[in-house]
PDB file of N, CA and C in Angstrom:
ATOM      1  N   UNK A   1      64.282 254.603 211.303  1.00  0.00           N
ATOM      2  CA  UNK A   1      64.530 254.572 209.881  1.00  0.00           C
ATOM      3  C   UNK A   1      64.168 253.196 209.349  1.00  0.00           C
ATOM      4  N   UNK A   2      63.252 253.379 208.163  1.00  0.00           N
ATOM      5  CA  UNK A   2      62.910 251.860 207.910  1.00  0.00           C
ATOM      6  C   UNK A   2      63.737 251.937 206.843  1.00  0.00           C
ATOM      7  N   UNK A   3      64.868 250.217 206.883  1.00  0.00           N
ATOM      8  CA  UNK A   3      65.811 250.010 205.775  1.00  0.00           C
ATOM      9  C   UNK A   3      64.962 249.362 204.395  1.00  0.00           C
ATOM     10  N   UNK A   4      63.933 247.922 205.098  1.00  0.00           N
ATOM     11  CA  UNK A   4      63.572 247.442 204.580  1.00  0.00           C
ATOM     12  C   UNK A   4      61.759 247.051 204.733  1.00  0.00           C
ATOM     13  N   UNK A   5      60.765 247.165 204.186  1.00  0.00           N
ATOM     14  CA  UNK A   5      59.337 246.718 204.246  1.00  0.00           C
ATOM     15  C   UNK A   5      58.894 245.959 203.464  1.00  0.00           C
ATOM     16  N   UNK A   6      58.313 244.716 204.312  1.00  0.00           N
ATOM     17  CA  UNK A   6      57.687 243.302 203.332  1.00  0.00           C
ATOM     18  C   UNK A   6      56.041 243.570 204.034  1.00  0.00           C
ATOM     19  N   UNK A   7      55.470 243.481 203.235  1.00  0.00           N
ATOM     20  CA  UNK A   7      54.259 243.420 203.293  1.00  0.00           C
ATOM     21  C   UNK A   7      53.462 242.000 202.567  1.00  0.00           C
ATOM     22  N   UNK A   8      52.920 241.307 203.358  1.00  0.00           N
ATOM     23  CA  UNK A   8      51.844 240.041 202.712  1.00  0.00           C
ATOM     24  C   UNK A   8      50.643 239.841 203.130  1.00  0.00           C
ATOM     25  N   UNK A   9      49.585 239.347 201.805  1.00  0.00           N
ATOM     26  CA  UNK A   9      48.364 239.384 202.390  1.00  0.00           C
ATOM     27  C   UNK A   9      47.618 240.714 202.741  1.00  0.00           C
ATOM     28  N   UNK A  10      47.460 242.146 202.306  1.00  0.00           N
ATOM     29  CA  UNK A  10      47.123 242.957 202.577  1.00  0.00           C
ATOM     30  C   UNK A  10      46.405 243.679 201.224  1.00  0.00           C
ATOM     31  N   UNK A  11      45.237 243.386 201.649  1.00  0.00           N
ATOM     32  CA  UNK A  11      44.260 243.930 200.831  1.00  0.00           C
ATOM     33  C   UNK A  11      45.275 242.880 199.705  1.00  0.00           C
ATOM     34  N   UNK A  12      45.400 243.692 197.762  1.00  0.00           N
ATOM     35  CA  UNK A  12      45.211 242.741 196.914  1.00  0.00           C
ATOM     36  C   UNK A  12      46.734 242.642 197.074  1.00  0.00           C
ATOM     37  N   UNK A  13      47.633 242.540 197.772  1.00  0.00           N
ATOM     38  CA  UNK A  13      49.181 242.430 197.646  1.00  0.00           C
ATOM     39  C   UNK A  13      49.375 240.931 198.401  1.00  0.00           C
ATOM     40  N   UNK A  14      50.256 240.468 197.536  1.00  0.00           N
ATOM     41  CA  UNK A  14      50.214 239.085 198.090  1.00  0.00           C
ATOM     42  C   UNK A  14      51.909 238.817 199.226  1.00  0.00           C
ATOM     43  N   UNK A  15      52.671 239.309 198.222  1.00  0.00           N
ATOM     44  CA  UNK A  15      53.686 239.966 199.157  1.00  0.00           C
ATOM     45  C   UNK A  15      54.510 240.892 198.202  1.00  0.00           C
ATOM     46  N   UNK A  16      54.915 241.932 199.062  1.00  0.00           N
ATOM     47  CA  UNK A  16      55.778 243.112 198.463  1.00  0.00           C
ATOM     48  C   UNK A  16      56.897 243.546 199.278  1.00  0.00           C
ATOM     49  N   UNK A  17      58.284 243.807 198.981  1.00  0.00           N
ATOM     50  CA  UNK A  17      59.123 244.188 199.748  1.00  0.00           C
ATOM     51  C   UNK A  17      59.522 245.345 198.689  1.00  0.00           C
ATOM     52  N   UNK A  18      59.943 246.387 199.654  1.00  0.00           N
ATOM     53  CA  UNK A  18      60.369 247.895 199.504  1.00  0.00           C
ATOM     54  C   UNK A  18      61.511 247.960 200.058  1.00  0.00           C
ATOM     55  N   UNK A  19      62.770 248.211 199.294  1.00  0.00           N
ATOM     56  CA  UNK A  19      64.356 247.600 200.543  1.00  0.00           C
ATOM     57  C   UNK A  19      64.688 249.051 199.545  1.00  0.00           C
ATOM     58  N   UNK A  20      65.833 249.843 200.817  1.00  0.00           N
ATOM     59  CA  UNK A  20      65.514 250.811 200.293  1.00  0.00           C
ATOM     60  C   UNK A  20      67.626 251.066 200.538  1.00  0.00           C
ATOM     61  N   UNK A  21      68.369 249.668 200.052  1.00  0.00           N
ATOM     62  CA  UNK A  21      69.670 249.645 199.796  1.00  0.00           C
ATOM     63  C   UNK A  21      70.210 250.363 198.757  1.00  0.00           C
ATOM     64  N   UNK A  22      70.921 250.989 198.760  1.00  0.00           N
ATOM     65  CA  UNK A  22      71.743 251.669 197.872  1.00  0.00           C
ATOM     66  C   UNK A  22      72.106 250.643 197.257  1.00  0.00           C
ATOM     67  N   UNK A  23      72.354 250.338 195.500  1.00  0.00           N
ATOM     68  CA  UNK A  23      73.144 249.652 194.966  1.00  0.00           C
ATOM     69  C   UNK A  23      74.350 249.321 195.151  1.00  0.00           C
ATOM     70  N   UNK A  24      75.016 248.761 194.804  1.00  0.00           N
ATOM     71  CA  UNK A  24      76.579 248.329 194.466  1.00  0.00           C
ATOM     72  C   UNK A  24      77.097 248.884 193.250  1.00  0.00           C
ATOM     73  N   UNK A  25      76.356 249.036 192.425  1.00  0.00           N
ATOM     74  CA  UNK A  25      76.740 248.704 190.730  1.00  0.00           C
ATOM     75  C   UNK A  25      77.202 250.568 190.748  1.00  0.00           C
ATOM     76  N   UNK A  26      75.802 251.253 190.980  1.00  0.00           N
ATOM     77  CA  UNK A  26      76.145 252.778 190.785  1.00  0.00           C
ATOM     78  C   UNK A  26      76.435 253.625 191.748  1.00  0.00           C
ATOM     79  N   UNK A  27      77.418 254.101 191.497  1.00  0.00           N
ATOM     80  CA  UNK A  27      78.281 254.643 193.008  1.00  0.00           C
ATOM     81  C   UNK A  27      78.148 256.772 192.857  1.00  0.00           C
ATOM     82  N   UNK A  28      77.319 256.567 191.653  1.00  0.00           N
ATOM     83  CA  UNK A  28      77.060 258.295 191.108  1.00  0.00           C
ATOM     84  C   UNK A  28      75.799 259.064 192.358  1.00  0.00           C
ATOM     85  N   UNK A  29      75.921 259.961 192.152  1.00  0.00           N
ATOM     86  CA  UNK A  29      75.017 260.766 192.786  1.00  0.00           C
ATOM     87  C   UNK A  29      74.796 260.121 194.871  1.00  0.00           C
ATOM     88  N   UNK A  30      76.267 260.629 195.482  1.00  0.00           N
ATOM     89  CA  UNK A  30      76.267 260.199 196.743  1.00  0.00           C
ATOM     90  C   UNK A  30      75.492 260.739 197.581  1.00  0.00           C
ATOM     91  N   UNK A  31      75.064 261.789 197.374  1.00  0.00           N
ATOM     92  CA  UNK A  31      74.568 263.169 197.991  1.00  0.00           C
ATOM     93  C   UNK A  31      73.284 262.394 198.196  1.00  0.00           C
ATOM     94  N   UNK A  32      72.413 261.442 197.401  1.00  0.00           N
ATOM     95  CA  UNK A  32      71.793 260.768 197.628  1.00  0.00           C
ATOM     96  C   UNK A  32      71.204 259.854 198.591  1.00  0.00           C
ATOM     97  N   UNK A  33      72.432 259.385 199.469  1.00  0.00           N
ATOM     98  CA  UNK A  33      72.719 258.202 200.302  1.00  0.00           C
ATOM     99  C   UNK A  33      73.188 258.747 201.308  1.00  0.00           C
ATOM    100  N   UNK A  34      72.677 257.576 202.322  1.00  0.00           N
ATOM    101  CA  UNK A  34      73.243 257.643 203.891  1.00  0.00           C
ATOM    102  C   UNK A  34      74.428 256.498 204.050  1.00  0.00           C
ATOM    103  N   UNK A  35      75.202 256.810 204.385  1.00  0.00           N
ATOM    104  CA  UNK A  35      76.198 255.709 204.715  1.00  0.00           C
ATOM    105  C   UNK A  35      76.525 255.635 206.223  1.00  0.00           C
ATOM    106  N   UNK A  36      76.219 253.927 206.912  1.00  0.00           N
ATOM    107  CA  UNK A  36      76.111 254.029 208.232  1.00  0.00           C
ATOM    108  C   UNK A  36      76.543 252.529 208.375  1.00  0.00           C
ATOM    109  N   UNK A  37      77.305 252.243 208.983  1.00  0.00           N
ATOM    110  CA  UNK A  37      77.487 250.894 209.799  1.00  0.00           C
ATOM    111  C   UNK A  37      76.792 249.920 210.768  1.00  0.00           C
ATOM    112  N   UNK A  38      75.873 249.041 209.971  1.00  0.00           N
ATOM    113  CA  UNK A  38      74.734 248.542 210.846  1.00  0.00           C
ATOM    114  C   UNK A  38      74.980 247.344 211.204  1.00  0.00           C
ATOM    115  N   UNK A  39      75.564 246.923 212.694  1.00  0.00           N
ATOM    116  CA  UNK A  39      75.767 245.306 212.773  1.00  0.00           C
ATOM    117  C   UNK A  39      74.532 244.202 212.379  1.00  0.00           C
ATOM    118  N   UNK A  40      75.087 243.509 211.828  1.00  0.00           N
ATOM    119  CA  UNK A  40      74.796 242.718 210.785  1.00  0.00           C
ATOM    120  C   UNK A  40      74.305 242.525 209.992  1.00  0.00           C
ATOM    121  N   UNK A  41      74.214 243.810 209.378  1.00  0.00           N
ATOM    122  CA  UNK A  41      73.384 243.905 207.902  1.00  0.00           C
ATOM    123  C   UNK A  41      75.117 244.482 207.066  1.00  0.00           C
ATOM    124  N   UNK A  42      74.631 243.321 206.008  1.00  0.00           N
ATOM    125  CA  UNK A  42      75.900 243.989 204.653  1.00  0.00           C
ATOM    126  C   UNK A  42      76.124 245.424 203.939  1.00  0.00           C
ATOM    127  N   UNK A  43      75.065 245.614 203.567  1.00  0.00           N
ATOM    128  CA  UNK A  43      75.059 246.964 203.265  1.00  0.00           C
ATOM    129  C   UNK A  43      75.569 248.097 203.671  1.00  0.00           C
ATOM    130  N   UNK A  44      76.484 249.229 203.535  1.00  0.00           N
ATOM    131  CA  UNK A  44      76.511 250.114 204.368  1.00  0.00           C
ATOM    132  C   UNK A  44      75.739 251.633 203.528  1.00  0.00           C
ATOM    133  N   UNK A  45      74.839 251.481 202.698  1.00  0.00           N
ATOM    134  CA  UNK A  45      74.989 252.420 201.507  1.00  0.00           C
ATOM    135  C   UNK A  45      73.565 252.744 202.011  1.00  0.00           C
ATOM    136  N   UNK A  46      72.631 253.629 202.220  1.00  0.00           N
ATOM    137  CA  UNK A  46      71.051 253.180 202.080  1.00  0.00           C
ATOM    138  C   UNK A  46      70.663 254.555 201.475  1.00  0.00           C
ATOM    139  N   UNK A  47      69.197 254.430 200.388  1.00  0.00           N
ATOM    140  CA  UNK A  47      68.742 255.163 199.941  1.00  0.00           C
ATOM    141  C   UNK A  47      67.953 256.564 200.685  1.00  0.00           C
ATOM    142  N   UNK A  48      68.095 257.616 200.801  1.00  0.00           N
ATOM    143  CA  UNK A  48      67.240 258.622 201.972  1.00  0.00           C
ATOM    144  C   UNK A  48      66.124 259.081 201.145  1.00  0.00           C
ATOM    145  N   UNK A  49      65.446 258.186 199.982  1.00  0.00           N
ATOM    146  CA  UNK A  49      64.078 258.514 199.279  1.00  0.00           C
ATOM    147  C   UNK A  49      64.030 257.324 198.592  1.00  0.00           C
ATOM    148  N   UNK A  50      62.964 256.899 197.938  1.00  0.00           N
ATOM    149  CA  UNK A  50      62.633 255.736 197.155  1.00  0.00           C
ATOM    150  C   UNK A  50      61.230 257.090 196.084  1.00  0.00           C
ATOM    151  N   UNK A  51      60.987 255.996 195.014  1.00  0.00           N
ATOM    152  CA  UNK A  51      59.671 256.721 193.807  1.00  0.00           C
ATOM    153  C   UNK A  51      59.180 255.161 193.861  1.00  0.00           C
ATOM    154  N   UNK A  52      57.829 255.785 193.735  1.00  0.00           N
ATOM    155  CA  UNK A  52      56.724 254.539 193.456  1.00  0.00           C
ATOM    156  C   UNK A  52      56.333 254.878 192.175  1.00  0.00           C
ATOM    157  N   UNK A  53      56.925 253.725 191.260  1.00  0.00           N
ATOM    158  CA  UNK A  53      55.672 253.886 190.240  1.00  0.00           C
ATOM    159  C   UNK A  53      55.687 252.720 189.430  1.00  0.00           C
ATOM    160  N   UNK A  54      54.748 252.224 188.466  1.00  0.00           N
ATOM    161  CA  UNK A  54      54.219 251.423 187.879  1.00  0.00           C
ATOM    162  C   UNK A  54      52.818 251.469 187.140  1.00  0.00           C
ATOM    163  N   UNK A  55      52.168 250.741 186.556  1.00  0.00           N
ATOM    164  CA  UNK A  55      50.739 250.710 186.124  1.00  0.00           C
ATOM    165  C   UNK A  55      50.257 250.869 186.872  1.00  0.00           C
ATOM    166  N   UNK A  56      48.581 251.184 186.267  1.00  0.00           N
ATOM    167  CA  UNK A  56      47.438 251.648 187.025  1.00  0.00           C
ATOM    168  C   UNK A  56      47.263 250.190 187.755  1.00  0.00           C
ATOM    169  N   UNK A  57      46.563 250.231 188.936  1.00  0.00           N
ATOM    170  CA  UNK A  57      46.142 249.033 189.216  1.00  0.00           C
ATOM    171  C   UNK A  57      47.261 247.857 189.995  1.00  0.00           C
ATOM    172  N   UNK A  58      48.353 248.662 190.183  1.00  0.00           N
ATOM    173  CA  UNK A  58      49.762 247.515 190.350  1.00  0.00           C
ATOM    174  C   UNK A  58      50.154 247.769 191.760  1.00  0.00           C
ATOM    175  N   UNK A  59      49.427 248.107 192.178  1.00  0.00           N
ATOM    176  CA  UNK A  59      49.535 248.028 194.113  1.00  0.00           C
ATOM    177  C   UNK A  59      49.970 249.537 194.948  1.00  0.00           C
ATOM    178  N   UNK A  60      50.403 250.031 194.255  1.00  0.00           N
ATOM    179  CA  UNK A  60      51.273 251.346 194.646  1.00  0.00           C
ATOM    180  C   UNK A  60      50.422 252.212 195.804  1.00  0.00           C
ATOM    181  N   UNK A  61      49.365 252.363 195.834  1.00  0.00           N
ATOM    182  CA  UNK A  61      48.713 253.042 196.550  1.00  0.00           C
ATOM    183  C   UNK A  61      48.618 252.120 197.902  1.00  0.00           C
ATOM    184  N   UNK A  62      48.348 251.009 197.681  1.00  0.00           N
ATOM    185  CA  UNK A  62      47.821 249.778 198.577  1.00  0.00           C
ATOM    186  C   UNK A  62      49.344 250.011 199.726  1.00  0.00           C
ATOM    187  N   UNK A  63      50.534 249.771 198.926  1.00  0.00           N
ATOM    188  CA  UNK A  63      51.621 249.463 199.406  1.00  0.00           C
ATOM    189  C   UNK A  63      51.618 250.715 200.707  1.00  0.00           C
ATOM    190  N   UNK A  64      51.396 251.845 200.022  1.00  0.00           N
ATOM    191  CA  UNK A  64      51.491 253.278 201.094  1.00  0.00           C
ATOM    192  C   UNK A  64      50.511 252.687 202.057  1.00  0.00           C
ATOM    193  N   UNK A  65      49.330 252.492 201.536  1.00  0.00           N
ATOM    194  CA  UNK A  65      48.399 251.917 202.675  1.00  0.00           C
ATOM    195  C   UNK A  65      49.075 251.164 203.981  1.00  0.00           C
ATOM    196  N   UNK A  66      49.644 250.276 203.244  1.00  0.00           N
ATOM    197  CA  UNK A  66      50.421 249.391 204.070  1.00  0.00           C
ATOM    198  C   UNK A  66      51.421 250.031 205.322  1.00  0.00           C
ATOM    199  N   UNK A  67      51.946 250.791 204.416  1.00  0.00           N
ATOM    200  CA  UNK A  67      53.397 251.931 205.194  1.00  0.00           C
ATOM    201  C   UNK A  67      51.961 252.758 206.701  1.00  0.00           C
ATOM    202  N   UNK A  68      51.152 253.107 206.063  1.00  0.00           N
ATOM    203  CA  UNK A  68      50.739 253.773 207.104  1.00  0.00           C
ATOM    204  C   UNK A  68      49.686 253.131 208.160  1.00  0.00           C
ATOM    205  N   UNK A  69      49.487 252.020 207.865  1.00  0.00           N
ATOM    206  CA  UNK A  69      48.876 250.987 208.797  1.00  0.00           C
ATOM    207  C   UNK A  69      49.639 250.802 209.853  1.00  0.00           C
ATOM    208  N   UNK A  70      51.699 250.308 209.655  1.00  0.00           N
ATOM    209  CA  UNK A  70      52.268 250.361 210.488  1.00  0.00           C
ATOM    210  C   UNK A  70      52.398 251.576 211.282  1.00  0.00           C
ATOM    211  N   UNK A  71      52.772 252.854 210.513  1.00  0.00           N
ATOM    212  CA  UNK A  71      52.901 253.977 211.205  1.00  0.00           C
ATOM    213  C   UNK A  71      52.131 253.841 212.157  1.00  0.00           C
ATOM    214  N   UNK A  72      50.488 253.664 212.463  1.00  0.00           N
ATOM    215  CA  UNK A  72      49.554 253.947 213.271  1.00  0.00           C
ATOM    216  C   UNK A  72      49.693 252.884 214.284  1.00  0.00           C
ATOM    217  N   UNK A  73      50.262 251.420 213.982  1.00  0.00           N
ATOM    218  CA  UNK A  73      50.358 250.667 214.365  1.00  0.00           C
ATOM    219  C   UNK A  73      51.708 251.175 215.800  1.00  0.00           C
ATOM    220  N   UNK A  74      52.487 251.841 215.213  1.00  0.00           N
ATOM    221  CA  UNK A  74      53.615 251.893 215.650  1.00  0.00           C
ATOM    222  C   UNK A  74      53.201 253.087 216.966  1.00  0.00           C
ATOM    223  N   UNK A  75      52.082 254.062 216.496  1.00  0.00           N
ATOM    224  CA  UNK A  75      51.731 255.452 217.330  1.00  0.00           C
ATOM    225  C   UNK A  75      50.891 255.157 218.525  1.00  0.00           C
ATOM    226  N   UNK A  76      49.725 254.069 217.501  1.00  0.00           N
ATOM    227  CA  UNK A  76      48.904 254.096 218.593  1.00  0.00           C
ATOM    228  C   UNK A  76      48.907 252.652 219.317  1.00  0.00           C
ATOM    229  N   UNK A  77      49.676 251.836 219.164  1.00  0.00           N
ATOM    230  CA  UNK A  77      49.718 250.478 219.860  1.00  0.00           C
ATOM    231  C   UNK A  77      49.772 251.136 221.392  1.00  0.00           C
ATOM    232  N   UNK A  78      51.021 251.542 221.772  1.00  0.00           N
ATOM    233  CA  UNK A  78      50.788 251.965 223.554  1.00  0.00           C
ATOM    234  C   UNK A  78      49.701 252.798 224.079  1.00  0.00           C
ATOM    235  N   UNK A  79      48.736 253.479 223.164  1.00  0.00           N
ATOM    236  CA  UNK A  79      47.802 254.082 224.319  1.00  0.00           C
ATOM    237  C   UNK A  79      46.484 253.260 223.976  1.00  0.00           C
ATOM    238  N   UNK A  80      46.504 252.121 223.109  1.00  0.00           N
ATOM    239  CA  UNK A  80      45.659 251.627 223.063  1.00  0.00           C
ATOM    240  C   UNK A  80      45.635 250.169 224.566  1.00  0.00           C
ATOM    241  N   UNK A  81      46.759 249.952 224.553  1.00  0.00           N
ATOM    242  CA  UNK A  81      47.436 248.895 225.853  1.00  0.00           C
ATOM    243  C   UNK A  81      47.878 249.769 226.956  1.00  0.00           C
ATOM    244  N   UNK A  82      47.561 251.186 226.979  1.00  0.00           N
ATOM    245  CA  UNK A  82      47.616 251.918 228.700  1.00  0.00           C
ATOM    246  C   UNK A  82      46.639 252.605 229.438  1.00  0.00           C
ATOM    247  N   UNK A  83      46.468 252.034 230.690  1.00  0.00           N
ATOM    248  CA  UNK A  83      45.474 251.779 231.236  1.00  0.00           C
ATOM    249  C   UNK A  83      44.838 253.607 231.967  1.00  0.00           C
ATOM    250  N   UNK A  84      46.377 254.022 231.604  1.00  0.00           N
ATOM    251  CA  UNK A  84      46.056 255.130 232.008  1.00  0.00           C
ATOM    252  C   UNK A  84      45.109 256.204 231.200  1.00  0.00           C
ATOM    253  N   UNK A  85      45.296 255.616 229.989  1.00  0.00           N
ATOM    254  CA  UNK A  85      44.374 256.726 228.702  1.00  0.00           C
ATOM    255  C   UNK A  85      43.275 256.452 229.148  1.00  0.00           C
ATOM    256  N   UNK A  86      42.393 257.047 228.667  1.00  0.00           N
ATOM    257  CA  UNK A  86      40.649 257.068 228.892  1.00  0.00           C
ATOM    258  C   UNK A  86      40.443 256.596 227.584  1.00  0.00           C
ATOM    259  N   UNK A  87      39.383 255.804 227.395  1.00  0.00           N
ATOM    260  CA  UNK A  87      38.944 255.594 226.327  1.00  0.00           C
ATOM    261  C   UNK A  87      37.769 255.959 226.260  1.00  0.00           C
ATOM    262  N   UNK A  88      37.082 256.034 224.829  1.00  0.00           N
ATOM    263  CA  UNK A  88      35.920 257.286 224.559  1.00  0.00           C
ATOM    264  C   UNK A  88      34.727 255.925 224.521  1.00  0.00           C
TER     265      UNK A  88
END
């Protein structure tokens, strides 16, 4: 589960963080939220969706870019470092 994503330097984003904490302030619509006890993070509230939006041109697409760079990063890092895969 990703709580929080900073992204810098990627393509035109210079840095961007996506923190995906439940507020403090609005305590409406719980059904919303995961509530979980994470040593040492403050929060116990976290969002189970986030919305992207903004102007044309204001990174939004880039940012997903970003999200799925790690994903792949995250899939294919071990069979790219095991000796056992074949490579093409």
């Amino acid at each position: 589960m990703i709580l929080q994503f900073s992204v810098s330097n990627f393509r035109s984003l210079r840095l961007q963080t996506l923190n995906l904490a439940a507020s403090t302030q609005d305590k409406t619509l719980p059904e919303n939220c995961i509530t979980a006890n994470i040593g040492g993070i403050k929060s116990k509230r976290w969002l189970k969706g986030a919305a992207l939006y903004g102007a044309n041109a204001s990174g939004k697409t880039t940012l997903l870019a970003a999200l799925r760079a790690l994903a792949d990063m995250v899939t294919l890092s071990a069979k790219a470092t095991d000796p056992r895969v074949r490579r093409k």
